[in-house]
C-alpha atoms as a PDB file:
ATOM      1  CA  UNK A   1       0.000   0.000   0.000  1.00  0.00           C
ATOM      2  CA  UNK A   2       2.866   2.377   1.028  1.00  0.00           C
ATOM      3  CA  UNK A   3       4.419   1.768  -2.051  1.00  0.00           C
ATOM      4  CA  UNK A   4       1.308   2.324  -4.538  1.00  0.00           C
ATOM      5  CA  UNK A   5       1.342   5.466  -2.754  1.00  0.00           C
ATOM      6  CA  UNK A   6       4.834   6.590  -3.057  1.00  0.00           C
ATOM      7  CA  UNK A   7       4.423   6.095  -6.744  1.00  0.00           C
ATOM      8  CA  UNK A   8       1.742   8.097  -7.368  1.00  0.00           C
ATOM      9  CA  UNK A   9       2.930  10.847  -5.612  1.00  0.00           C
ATOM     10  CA  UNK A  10       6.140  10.341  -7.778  1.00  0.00           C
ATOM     11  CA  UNK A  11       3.510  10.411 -10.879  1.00  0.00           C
ATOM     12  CA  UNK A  12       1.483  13.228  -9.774  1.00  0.00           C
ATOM     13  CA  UNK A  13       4.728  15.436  -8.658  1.00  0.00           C
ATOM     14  CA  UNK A  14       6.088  14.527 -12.131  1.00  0.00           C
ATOM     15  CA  UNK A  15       2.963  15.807 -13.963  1.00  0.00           C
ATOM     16  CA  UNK A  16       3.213  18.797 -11.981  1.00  0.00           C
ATOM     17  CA  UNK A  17       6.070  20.204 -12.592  1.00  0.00           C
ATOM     18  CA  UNK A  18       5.504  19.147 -15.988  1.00  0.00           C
ATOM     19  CA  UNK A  19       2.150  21.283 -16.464  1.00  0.00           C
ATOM     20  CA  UNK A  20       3.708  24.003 -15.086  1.00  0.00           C
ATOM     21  CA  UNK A  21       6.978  23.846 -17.214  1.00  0.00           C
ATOM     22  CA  UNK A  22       4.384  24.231 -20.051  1.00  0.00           C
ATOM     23  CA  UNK A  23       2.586  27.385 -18.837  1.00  0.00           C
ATOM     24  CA  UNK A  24       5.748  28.877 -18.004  1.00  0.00           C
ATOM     25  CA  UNK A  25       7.132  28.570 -21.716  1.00  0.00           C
ATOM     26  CA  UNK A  26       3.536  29.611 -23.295  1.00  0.00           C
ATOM     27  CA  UNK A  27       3.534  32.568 -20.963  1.00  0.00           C
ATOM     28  CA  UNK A  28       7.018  33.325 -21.803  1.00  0.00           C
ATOM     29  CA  UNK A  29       7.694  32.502 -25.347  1.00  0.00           C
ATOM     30  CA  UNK A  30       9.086  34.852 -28.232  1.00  0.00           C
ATOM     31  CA  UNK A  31       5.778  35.373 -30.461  1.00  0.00           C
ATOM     32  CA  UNK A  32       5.947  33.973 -34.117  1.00  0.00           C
ATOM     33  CA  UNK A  33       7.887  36.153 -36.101  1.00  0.00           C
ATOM     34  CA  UNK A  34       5.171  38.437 -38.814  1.00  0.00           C
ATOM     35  CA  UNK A  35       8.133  39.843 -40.456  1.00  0.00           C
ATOM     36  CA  UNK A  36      12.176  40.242 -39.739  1.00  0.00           C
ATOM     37  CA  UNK A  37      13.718  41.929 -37.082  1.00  0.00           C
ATOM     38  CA  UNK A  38      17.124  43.919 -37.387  1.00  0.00           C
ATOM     39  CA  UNK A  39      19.650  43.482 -34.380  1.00  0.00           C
ATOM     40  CA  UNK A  40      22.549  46.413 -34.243  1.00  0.00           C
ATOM     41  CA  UNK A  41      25.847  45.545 -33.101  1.00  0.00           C
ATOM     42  CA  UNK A  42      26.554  47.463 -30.213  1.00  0.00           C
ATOM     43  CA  UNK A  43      30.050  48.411 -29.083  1.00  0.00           C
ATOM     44  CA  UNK A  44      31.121  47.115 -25.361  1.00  0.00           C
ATOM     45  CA  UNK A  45      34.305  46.896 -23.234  1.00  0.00           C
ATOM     46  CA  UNK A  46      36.228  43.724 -21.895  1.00  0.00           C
ATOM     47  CA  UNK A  47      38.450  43.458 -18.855  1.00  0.00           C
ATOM     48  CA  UNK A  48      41.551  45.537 -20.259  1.00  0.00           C
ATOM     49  CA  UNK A  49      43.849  42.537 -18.952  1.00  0.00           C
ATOM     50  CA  UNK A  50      42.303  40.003 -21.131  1.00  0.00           C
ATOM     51  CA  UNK A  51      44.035  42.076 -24.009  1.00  0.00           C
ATOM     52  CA  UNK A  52      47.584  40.432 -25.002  1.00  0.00           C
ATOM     53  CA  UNK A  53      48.105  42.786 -28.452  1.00  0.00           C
ATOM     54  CA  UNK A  54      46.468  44.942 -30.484  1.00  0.00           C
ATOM     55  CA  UNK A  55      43.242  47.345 -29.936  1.00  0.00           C
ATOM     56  CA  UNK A  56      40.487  45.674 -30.444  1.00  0.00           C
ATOM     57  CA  UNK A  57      36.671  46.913 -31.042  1.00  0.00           C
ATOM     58  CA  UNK A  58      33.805  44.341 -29.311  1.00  0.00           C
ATOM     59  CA  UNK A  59      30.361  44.589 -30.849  1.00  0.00           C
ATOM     60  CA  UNK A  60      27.444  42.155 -30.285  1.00  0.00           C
ATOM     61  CA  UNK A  61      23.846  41.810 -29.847  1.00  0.00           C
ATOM     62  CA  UNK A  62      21.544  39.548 -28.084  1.00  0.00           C
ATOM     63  CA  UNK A  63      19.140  38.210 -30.694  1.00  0.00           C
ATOM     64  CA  UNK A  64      17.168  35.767 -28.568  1.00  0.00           C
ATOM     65  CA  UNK A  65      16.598  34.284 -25.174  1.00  0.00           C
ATOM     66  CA  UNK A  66      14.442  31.438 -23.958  1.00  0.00           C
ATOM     67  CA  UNK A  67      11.717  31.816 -22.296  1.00  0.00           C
ATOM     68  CA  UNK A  68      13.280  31.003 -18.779  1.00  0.00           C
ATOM     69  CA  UNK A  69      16.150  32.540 -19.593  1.00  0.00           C
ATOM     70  CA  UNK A  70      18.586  29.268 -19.810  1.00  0.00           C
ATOM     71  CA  UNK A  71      20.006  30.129 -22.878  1.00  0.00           C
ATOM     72  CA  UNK A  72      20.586  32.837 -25.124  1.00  0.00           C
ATOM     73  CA  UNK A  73      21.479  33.416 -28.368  1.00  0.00           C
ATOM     74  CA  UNK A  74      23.698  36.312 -30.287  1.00  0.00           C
ATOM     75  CA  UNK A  75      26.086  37.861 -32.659  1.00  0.00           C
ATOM     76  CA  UNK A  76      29.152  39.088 -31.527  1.00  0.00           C
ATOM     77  CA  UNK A  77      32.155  40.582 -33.449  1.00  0.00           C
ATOM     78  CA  UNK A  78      35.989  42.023 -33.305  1.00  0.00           C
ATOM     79  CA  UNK A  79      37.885  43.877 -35.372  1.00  0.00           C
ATOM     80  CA  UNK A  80      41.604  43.011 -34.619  1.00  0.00           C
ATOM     81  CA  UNK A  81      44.373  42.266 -35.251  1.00  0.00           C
ATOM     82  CA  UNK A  82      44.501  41.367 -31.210  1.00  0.00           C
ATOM     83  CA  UNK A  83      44.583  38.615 -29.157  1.00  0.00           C
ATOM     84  CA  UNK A  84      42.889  38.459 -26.214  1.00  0.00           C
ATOM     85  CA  UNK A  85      42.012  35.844 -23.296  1.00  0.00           C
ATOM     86  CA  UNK A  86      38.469  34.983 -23.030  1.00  0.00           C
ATOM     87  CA  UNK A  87      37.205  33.669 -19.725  1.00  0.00           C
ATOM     88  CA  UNK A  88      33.675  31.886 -20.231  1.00  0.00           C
ATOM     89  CA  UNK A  89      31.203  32.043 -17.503  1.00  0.00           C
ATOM     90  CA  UNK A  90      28.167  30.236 -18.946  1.00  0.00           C
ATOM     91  CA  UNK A  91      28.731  27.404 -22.084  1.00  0.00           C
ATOM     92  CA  UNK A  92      29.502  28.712 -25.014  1.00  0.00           C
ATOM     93  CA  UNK A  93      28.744  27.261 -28.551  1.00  0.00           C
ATOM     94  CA  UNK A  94      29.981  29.583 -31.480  1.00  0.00           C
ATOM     95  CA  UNK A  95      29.676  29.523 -35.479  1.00  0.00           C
ATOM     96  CA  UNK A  96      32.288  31.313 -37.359  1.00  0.00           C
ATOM     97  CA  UNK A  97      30.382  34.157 -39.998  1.00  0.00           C
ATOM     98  CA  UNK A  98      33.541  36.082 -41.092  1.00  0.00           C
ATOM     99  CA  UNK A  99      36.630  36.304 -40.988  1.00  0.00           C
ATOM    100  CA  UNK A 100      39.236  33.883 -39.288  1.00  0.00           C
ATOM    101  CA  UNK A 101      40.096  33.109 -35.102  1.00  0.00           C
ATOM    102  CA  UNK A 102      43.272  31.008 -33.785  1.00  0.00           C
ATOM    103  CA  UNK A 103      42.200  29.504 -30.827  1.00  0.00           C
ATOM    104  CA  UNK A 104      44.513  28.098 -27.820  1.00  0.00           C
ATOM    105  CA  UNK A 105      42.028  26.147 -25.309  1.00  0.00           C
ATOM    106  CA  UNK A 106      42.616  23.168 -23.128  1.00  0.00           C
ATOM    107  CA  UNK A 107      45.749  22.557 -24.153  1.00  0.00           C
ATOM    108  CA  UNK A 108      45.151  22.279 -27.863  1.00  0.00           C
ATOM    109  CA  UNK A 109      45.356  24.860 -31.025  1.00  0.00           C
ATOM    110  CA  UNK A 110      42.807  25.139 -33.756  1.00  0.00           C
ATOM    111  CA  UNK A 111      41.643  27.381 -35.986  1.00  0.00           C
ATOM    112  CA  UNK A 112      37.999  28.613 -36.986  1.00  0.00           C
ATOM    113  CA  UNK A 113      37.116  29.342 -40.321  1.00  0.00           C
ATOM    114  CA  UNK A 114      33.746  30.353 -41.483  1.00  0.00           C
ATOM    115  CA  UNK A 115      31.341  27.471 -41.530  1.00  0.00           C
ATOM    116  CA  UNK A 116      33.366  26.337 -38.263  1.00  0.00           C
ATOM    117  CA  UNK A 117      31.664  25.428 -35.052  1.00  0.00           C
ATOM    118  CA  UNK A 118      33.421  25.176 -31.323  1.00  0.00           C
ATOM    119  CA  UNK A 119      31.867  24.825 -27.586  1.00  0.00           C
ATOM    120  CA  UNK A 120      33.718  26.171 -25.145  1.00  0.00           C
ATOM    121  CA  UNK A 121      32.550  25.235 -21.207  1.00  0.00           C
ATOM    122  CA  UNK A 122      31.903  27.725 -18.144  1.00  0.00           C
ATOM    123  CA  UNK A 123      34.717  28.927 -15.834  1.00  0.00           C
ATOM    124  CA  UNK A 124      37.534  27.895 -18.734  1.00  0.00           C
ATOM    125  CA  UNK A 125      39.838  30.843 -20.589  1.00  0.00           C
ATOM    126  CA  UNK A 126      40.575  30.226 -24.560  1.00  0.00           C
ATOM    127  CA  UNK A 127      43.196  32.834 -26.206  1.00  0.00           C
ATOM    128  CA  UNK A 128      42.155  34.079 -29.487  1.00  0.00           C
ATOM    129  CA  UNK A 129      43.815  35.459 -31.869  1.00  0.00           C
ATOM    130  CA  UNK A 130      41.932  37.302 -34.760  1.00  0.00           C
ATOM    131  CA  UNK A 131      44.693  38.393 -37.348  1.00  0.00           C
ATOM    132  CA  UNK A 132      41.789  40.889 -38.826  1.00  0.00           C
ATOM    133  CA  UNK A 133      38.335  40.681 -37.608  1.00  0.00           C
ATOM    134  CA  UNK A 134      35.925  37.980 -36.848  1.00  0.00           C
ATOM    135  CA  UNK A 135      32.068  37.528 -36.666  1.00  0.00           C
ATOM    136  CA  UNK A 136      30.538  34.703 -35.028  1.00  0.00           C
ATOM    137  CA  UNK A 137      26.730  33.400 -34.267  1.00  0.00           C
ATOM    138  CA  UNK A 138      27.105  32.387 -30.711  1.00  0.00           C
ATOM    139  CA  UNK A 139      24.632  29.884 -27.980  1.00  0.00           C
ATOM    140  CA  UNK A 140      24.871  31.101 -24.322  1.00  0.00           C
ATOM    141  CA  UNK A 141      23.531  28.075 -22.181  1.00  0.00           C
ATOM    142  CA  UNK A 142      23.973  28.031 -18.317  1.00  0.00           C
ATOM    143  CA  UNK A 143      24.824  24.195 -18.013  1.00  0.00           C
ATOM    144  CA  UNK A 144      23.383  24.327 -13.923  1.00  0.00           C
ATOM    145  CA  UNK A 145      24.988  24.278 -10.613  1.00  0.00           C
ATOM    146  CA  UNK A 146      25.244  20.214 -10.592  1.00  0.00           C
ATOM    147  CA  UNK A 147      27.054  19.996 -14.149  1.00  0.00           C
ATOM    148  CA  UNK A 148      29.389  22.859 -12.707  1.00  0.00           C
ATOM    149  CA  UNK A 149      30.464  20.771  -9.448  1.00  0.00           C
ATOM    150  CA  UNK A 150      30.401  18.392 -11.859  1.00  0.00           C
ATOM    151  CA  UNK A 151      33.098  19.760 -13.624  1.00  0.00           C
ATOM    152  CA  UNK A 152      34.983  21.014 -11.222  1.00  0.00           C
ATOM    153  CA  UNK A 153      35.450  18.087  -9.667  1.00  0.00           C
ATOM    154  CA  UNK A 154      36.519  15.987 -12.811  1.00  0.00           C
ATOM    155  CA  UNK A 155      37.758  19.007 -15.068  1.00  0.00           C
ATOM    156  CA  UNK A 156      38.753  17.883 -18.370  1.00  0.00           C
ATOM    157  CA  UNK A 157      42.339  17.122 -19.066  1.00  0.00           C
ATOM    158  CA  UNK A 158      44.525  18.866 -21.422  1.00  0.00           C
ATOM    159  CA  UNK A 159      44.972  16.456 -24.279  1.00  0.00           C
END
């Protein structure tokens, strides 16, 4: 009997949080688009001692966000030639538009081209070096506290 009962309070919890995941989203999704929207690139500052060479100009814009706010979504673009160390506080997917990036992260060395695609993870630094200027379609996505201990715990090793 106990155990019938434990279950369908697991059930009914489950459908619970469930329903109200759904309201939450309807109540707080981006309407259907009726006809294009323009996003400006907006000039912004970085933490002068993540700058290694050059002078570089920041733009980006945010373009989307969920609807709780999890991830977001966003152009972003530098005119070099600099390098600079980026420290990443949420997870970090980008797409390469224009232009071309040398990247030094975990240990390894690649380079992004346009049509190229990296993740980077929260609370790790990449150098980049942008020999002109670069323009990249970029995913924001806070990965949650447990993924974060997570990670701290067992951080990834240099390969």
């Amino acid at each position: 009997m106990k155990l019938k009962l434990v279950a369908t309070t697991i059930v009914m919890t489950a459908l619970l949080a469930w329903l109200c995941d759904a309201g939450l989203y309807l109540n707080r999704a981006t309407p259907p688009s009726t006809e294009p929207a323009h996003h400006d690139l907006v000039a912004f500052d970085v933490d002068p001692s993540w700058i290694k060479a050059g002078n570089p100009t920041f733009r980006a814009t945010e373009v989307s966000r969920s609807p709780g706010g999890r991830q977001v979504v966003g152009l972003w673009a530098c005119d070099g030639p600099t390098i600079f160390e980026w420290s990443f506080a949420l997870d970090e997917t980008v797409h390469l538009l224009e232009g071309e990036v040398e990247v030094q992260y975990l240990g390894r060395q690649f380079k992004l081209r346009p049509g190229s695609t990296a993740t980077f993870h929260a609370g790790t630094k990449a150098v980049w070096t942008i020999p002109e200027k670069a323009k990249k379609l970029f995913k924001l996505e806070h990965p949650g506290k447990l993924v974060l201990l997570w990670r701290q715990l067992f951080p990834p090793s240099p390969s």
